[in-house]
PDB file of N, CA and C in Angstrom:
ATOM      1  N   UNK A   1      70.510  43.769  98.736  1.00  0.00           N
ATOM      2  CA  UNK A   1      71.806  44.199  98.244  1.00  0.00           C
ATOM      3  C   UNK A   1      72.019  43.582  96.865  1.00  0.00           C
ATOM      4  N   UNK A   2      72.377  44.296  95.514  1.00  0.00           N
ATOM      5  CA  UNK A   2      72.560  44.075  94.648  1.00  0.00           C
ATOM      6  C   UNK A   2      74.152  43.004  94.707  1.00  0.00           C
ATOM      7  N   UNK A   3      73.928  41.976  93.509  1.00  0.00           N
ATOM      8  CA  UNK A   3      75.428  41.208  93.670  1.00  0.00           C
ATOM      9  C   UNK A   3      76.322  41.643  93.021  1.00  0.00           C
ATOM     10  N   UNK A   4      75.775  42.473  92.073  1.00  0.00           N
ATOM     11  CA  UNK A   4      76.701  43.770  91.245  1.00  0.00           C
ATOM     12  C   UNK A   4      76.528  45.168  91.333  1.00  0.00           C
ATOM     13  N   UNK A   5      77.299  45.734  90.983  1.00  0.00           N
ATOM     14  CA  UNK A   5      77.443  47.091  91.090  1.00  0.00           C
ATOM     15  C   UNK A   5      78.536  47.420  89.943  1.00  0.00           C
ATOM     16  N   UNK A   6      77.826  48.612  89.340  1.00  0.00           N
ATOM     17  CA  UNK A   6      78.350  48.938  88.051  1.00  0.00           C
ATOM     18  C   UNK A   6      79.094  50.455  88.340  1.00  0.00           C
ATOM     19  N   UNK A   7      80.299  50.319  88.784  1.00  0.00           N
ATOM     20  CA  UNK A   7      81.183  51.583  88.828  1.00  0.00           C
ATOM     21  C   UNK A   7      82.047  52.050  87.515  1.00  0.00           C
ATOM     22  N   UNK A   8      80.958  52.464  86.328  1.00  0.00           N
ATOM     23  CA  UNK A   8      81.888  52.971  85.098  1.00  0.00           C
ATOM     24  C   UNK A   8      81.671  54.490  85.208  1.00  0.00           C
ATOM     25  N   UNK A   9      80.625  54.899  85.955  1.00  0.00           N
ATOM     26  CA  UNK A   9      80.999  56.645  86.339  1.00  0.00           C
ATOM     27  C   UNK A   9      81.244  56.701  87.527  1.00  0.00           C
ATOM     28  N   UNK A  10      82.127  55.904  87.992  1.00  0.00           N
ATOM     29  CA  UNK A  10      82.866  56.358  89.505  1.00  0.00           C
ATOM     30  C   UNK A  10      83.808  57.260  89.168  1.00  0.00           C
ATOM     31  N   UNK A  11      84.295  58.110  90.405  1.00  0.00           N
ATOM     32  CA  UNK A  11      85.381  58.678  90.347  1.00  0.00           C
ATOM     33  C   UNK A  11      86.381  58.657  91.013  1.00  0.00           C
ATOM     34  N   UNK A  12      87.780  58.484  91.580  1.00  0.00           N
ATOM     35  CA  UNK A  12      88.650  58.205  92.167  1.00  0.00           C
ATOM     36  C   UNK A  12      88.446  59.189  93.010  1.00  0.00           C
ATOM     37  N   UNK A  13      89.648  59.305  94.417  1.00  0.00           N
ATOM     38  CA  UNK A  13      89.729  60.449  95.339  1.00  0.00           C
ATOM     39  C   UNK A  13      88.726  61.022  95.695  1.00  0.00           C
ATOM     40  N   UNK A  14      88.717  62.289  96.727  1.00  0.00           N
ATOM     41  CA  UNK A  14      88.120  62.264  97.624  1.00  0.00           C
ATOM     42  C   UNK A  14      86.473  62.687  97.312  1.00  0.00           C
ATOM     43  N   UNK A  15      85.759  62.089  98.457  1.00  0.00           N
ATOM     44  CA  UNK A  15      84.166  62.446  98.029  1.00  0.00           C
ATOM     45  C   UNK A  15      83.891  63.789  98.518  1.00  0.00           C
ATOM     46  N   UNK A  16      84.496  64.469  99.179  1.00  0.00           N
ATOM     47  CA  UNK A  16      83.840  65.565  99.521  1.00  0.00           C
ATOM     48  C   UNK A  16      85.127  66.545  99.285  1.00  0.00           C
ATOM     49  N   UNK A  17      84.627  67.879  98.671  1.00  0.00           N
ATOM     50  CA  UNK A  17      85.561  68.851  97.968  1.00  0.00           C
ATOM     51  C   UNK A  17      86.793  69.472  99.141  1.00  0.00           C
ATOM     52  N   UNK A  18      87.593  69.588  99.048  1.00  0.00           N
ATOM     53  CA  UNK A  18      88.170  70.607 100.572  1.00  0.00           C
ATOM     54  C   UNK A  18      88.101  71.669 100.586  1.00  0.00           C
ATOM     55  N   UNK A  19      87.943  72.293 101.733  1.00  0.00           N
ATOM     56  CA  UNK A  19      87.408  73.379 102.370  1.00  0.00           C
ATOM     57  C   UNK A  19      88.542  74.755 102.009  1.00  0.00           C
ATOM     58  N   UNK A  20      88.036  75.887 101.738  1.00  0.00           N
ATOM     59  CA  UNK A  20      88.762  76.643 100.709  1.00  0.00           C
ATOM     60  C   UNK A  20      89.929  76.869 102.332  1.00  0.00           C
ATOM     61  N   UNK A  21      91.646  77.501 101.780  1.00  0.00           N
ATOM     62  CA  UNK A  21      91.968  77.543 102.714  1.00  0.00           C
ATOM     63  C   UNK A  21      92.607  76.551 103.792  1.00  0.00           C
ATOM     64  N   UNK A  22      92.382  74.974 102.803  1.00  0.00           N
ATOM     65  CA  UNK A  22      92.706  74.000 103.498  1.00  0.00           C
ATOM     66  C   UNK A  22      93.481  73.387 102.305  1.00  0.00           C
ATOM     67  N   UNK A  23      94.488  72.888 102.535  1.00  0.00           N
ATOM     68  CA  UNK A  23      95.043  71.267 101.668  1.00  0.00           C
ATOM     69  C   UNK A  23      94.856  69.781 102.410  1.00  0.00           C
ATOM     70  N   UNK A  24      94.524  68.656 101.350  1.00  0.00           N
ATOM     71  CA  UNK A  24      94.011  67.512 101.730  1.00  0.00           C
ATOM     72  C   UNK A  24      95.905  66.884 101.459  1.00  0.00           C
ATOM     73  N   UNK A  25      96.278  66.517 102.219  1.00  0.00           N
ATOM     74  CA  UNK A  25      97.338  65.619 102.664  1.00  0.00           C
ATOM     75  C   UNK A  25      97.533  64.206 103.220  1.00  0.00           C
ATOM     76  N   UNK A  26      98.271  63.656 103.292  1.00  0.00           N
ATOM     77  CA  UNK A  26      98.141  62.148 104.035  1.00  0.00           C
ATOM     78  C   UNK A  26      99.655  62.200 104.469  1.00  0.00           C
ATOM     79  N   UNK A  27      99.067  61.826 105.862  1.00  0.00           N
ATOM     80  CA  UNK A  27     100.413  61.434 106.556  1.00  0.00           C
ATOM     81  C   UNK A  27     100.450  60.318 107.084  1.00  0.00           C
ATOM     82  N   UNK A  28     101.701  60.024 107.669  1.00  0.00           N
ATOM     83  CA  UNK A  28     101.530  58.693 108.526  1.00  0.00           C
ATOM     84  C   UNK A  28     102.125  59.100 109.734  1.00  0.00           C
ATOM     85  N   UNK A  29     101.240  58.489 110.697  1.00  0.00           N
ATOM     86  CA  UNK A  29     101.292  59.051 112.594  1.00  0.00           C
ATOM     87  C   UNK A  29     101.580  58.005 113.017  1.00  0.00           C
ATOM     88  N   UNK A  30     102.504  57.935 114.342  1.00  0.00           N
ATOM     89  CA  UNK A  30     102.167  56.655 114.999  1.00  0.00           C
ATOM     90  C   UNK A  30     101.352  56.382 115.953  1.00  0.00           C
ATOM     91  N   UNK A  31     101.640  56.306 117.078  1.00  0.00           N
ATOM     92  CA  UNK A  31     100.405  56.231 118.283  1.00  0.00           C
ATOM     93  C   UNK A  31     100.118  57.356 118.762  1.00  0.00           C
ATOM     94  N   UNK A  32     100.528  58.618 118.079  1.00  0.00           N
ATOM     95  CA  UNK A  32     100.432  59.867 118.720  1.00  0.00           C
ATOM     96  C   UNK A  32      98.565  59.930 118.339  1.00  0.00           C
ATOM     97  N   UNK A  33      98.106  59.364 117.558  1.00  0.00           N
ATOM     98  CA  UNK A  33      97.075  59.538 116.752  1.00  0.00           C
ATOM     99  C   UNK A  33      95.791  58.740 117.596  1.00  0.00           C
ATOM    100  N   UNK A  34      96.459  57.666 118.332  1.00  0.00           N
ATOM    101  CA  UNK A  34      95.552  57.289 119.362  1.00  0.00           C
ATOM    102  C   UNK A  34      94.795  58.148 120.220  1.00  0.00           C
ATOM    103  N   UNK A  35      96.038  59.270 121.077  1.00  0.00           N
ATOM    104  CA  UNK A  35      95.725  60.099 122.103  1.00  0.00           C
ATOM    105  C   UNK A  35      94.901  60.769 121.181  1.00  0.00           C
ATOM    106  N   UNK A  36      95.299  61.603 120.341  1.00  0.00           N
ATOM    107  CA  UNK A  36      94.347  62.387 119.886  1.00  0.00           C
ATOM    108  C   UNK A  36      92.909  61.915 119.655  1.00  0.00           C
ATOM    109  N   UNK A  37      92.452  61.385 119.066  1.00  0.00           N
ATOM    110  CA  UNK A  37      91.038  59.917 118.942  1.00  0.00           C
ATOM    111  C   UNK A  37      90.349  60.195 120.374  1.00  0.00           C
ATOM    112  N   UNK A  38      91.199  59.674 121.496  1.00  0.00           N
ATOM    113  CA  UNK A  38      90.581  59.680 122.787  1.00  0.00           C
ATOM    114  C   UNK A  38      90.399  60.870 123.038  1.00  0.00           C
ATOM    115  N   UNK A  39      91.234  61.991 123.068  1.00  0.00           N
ATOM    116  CA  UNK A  39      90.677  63.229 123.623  1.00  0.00           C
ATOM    117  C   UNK A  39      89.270  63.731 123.140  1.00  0.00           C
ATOM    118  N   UNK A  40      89.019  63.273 121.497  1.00  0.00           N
ATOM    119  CA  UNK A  40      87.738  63.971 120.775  1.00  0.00           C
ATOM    120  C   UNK A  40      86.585  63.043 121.738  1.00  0.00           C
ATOM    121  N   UNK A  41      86.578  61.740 121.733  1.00  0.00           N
ATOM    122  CA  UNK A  41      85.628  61.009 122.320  1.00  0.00           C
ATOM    123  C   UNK A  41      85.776  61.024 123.479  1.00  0.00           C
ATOM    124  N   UNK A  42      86.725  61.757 124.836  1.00  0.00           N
ATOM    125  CA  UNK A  42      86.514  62.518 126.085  1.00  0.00           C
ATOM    126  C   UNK A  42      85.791  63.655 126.182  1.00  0.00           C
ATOM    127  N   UNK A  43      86.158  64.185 125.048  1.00  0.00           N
ATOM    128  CA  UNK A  43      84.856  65.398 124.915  1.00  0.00           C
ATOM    129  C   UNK A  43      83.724  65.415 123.718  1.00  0.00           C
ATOM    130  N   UNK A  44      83.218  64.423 123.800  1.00  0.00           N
ATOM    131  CA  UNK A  44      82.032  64.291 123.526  1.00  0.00           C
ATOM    132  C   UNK A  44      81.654  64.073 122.318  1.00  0.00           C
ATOM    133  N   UNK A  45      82.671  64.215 121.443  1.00  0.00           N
ATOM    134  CA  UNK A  45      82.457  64.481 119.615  1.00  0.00           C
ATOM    135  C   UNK A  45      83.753  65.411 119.710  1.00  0.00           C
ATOM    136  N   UNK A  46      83.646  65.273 118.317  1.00  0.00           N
ATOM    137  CA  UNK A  46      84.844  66.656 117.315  1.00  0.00           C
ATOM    138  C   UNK A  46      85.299  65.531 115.958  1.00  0.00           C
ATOM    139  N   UNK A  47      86.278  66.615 115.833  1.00  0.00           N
ATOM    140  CA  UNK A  47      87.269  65.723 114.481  1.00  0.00           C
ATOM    141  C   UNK A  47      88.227  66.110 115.302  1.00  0.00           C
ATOM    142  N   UNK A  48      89.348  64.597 115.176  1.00  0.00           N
ATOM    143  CA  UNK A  48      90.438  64.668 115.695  1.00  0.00           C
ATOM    144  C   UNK A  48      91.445  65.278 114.903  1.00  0.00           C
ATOM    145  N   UNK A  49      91.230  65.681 113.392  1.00  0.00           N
ATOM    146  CA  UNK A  49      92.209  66.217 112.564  1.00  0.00           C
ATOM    147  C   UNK A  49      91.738  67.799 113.103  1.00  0.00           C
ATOM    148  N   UNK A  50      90.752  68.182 113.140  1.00  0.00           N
ATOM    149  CA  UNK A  50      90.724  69.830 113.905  1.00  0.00           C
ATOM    150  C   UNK A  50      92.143  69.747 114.725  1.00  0.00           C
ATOM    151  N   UNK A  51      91.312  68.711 116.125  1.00  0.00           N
ATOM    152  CA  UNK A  51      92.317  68.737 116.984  1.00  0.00           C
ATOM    153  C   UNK A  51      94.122  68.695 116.726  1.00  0.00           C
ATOM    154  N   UNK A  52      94.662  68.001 115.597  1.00  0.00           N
ATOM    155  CA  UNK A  52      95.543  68.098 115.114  1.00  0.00           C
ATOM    156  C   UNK A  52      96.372  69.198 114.790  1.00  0.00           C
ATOM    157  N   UNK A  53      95.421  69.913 113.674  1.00  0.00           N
ATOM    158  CA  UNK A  53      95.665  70.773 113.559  1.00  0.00           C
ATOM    159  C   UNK A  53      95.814  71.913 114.037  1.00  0.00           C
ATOM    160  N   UNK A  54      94.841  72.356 115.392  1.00  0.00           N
ATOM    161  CA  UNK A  54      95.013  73.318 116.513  1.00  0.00           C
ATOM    162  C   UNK A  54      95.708  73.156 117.276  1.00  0.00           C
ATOM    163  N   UNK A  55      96.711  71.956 117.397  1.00  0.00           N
ATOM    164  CA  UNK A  55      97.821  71.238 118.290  1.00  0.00           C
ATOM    165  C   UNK A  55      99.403  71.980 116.977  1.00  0.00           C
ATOM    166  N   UNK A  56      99.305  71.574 115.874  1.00  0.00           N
ATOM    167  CA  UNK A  56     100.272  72.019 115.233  1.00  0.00           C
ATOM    168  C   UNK A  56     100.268  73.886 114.665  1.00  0.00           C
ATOM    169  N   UNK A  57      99.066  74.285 115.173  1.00  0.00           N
ATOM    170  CA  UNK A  57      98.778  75.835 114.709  1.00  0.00           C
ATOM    171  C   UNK A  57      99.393  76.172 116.197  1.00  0.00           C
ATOM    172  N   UNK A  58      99.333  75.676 117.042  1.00  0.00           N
ATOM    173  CA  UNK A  58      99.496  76.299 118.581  1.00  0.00           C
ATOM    174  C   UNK A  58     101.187  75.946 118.896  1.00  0.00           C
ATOM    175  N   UNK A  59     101.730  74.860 118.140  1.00  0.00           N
ATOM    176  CA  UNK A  59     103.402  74.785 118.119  1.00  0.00           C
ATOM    177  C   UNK A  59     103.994  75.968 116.985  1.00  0.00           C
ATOM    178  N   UNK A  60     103.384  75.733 115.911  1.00  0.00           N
ATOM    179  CA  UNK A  60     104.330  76.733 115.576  1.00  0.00           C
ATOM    180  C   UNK A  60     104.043  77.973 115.605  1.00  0.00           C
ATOM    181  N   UNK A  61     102.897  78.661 116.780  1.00  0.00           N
ATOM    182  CA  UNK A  61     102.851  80.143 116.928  1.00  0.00           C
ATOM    183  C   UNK A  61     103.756  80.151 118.087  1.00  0.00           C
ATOM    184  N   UNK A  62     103.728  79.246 118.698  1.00  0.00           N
ATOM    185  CA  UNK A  62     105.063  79.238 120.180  1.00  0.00           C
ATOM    186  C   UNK A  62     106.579  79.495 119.387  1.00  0.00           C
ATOM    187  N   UNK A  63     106.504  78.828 118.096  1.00  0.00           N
ATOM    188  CA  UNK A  63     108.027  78.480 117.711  1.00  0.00           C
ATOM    189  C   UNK A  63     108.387  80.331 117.159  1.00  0.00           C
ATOM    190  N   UNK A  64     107.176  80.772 116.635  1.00  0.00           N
ATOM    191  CA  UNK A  64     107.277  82.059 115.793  1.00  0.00           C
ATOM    192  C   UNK A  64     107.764  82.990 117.092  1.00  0.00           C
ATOM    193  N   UNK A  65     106.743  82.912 117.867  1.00  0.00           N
ATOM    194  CA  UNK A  65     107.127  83.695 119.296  1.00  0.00           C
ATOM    195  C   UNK A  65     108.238  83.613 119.704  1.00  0.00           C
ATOM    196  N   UNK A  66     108.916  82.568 120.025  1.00  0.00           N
ATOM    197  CA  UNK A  66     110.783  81.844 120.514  1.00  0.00           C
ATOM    198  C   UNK A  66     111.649  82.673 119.689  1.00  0.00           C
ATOM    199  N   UNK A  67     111.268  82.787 118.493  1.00  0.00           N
ATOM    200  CA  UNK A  67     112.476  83.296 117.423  1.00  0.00           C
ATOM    201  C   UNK A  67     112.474  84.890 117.357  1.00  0.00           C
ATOM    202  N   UNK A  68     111.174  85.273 117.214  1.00  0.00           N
ATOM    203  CA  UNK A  68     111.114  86.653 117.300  1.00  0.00           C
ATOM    204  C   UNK A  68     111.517  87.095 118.750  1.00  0.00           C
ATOM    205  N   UNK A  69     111.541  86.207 120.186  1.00  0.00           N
ATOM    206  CA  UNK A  69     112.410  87.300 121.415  1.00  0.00           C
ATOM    207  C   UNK A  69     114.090  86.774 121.284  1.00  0.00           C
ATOM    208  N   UNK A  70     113.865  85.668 120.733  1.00  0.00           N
ATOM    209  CA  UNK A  70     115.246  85.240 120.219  1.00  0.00           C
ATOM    210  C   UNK A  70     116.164  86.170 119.506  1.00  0.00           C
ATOM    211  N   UNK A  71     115.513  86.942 118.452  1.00  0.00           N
ATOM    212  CA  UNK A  71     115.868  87.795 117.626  1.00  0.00           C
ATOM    213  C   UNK A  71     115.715  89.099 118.257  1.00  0.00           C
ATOM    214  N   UNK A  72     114.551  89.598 119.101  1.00  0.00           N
ATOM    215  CA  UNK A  72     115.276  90.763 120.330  1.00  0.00           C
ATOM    216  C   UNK A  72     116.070  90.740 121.010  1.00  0.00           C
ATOM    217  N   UNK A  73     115.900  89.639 121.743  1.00  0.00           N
ATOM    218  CA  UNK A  73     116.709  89.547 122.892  1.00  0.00           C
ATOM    219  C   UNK A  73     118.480  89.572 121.829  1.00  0.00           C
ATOM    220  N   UNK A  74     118.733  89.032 120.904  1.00  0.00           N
ATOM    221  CA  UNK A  74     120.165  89.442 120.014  1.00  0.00           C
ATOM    222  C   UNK A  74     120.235  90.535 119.862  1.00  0.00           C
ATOM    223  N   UNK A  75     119.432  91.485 119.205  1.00  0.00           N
ATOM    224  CA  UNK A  75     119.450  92.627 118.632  1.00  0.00           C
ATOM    225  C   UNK A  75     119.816  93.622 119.891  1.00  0.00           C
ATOM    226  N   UNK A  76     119.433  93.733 121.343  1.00  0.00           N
ATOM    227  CA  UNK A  76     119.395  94.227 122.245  1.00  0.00           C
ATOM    228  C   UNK A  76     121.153  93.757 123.258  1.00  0.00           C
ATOM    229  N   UNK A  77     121.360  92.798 122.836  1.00  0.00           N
ATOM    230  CA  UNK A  77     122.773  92.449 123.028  1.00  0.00           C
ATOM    231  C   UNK A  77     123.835  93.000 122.036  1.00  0.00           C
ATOM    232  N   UNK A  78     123.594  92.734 120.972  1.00  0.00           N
ATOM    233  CA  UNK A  78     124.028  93.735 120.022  1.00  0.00           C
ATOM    234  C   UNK A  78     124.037  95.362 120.107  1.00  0.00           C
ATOM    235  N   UNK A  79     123.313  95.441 120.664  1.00  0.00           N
ATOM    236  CA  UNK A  79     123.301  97.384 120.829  1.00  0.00           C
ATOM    237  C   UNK A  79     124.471  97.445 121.896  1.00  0.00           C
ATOM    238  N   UNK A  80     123.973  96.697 123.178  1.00  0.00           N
ATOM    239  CA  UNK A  80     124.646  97.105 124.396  1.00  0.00           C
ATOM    240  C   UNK A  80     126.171  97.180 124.129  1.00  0.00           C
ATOM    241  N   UNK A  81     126.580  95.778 123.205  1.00  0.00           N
ATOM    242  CA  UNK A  81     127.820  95.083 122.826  1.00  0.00           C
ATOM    243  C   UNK A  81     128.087  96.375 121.939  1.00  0.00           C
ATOM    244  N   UNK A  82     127.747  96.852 121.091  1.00  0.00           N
ATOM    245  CA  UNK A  82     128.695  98.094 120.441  1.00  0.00           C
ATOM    246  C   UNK A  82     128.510  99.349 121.439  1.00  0.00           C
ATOM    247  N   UNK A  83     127.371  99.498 122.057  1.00  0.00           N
ATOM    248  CA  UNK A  83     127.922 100.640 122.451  1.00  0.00           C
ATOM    249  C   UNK A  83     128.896 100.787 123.866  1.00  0.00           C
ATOM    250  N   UNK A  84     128.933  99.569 124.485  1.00  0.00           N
ATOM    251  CA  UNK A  84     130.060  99.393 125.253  1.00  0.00           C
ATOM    252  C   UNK A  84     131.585  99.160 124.364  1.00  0.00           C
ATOM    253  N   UNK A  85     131.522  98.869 123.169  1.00  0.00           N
ATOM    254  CA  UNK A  85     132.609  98.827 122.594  1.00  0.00           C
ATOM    255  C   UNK A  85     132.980 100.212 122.489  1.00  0.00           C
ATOM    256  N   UNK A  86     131.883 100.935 121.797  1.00  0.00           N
ATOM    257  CA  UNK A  86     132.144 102.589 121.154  1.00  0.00           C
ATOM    258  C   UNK A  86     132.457 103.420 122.467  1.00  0.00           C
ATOM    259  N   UNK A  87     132.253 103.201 124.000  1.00  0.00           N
ATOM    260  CA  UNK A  87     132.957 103.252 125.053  1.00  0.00           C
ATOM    261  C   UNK A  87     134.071 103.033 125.499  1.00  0.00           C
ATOM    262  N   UNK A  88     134.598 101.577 124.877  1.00  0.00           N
ATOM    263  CA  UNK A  88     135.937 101.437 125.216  1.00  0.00           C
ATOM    264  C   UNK A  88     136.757 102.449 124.352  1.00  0.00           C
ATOM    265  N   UNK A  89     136.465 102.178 123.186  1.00  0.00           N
ATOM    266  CA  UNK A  89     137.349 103.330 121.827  1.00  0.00           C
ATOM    267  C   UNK A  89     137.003 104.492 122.796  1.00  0.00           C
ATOM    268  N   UNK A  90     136.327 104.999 122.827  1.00  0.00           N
ATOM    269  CA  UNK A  90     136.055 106.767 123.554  1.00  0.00           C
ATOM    270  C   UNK A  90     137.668 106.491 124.430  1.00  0.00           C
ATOM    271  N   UNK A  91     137.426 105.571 125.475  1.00  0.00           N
ATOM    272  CA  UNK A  91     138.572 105.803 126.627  1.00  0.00           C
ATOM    273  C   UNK A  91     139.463 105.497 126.085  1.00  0.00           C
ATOM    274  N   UNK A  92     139.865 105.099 125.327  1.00  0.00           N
ATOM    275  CA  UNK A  92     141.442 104.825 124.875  1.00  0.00           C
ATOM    276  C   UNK A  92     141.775 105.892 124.278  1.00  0.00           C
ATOM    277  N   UNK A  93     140.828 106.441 123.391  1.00  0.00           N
ATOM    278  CA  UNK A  93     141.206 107.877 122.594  1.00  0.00           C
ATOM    279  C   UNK A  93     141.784 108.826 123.408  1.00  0.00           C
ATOM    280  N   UNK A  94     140.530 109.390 124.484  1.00  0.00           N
ATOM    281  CA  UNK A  94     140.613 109.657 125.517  1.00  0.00           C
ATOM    282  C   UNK A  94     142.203 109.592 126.286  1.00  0.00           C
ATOM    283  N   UNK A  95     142.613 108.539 126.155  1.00  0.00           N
ATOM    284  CA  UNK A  95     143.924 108.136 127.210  1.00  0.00           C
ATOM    285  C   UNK A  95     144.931 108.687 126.022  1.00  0.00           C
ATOM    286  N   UNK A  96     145.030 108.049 124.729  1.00  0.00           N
ATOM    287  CA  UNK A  96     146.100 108.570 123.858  1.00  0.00           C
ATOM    288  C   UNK A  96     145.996 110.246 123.704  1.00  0.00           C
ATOM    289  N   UNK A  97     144.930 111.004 123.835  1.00  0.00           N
ATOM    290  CA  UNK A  97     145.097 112.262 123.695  1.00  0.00           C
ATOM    291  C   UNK A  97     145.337 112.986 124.778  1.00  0.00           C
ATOM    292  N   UNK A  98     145.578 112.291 125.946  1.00  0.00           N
ATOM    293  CA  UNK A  98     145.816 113.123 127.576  1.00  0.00           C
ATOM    294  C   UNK A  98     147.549 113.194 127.776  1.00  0.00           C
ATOM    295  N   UNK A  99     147.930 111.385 127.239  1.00  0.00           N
ATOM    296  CA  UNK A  99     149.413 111.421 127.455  1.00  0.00           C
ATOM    297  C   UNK A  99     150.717 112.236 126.932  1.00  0.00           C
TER     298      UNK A  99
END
């Protein structure tokens, strides 16, 4: 092992380029980051940031899903709600033009 080392063409940040399609970020986790660790080395190998990330791709396609029957299920209350309204108007009309 050399006792020096001459870093005047080093370069800062990361050694390997990121993957097109991806951003390089830093966060800070707390022990959630443990479990994840153990699950990759329960199964045998991986990257636990995959795993991360297929954990946060799989919440917010649930969250997209929630909002969009969220947003039927309104829209379909909304129909019923006017056209039971446009029912009530019918019968009242109805009643003012009989009396």
């Amino acid at each position: 092992m050399d006792t020096e080392y001459d870093f005047s063409q080093g370069q800062r940040g990361a050694i390997e380029p990121t993957a097109e399609g991806k951003t390089r970020i830093t966060i800070g986790l707390d022990d959630i980051l443990t479990w994840f660790r153990e699950q990759v080395h329960l199964a045998g190998g991986g990257n636990y940031q995959t795993l991360i990330n297929n954990a946060l791709r799989e919440y917010v396609q649930q969250r997209r899903e929630h909002e969009r029957g969220n947003f039927t299920a309104s829209c379909a209350r909304r129909i019923e709600s006017d056209k039971y309204a446009g029912m009530e108007n019918m019968t009242k009309t109805r009643s003012l033009h009989s009396a």
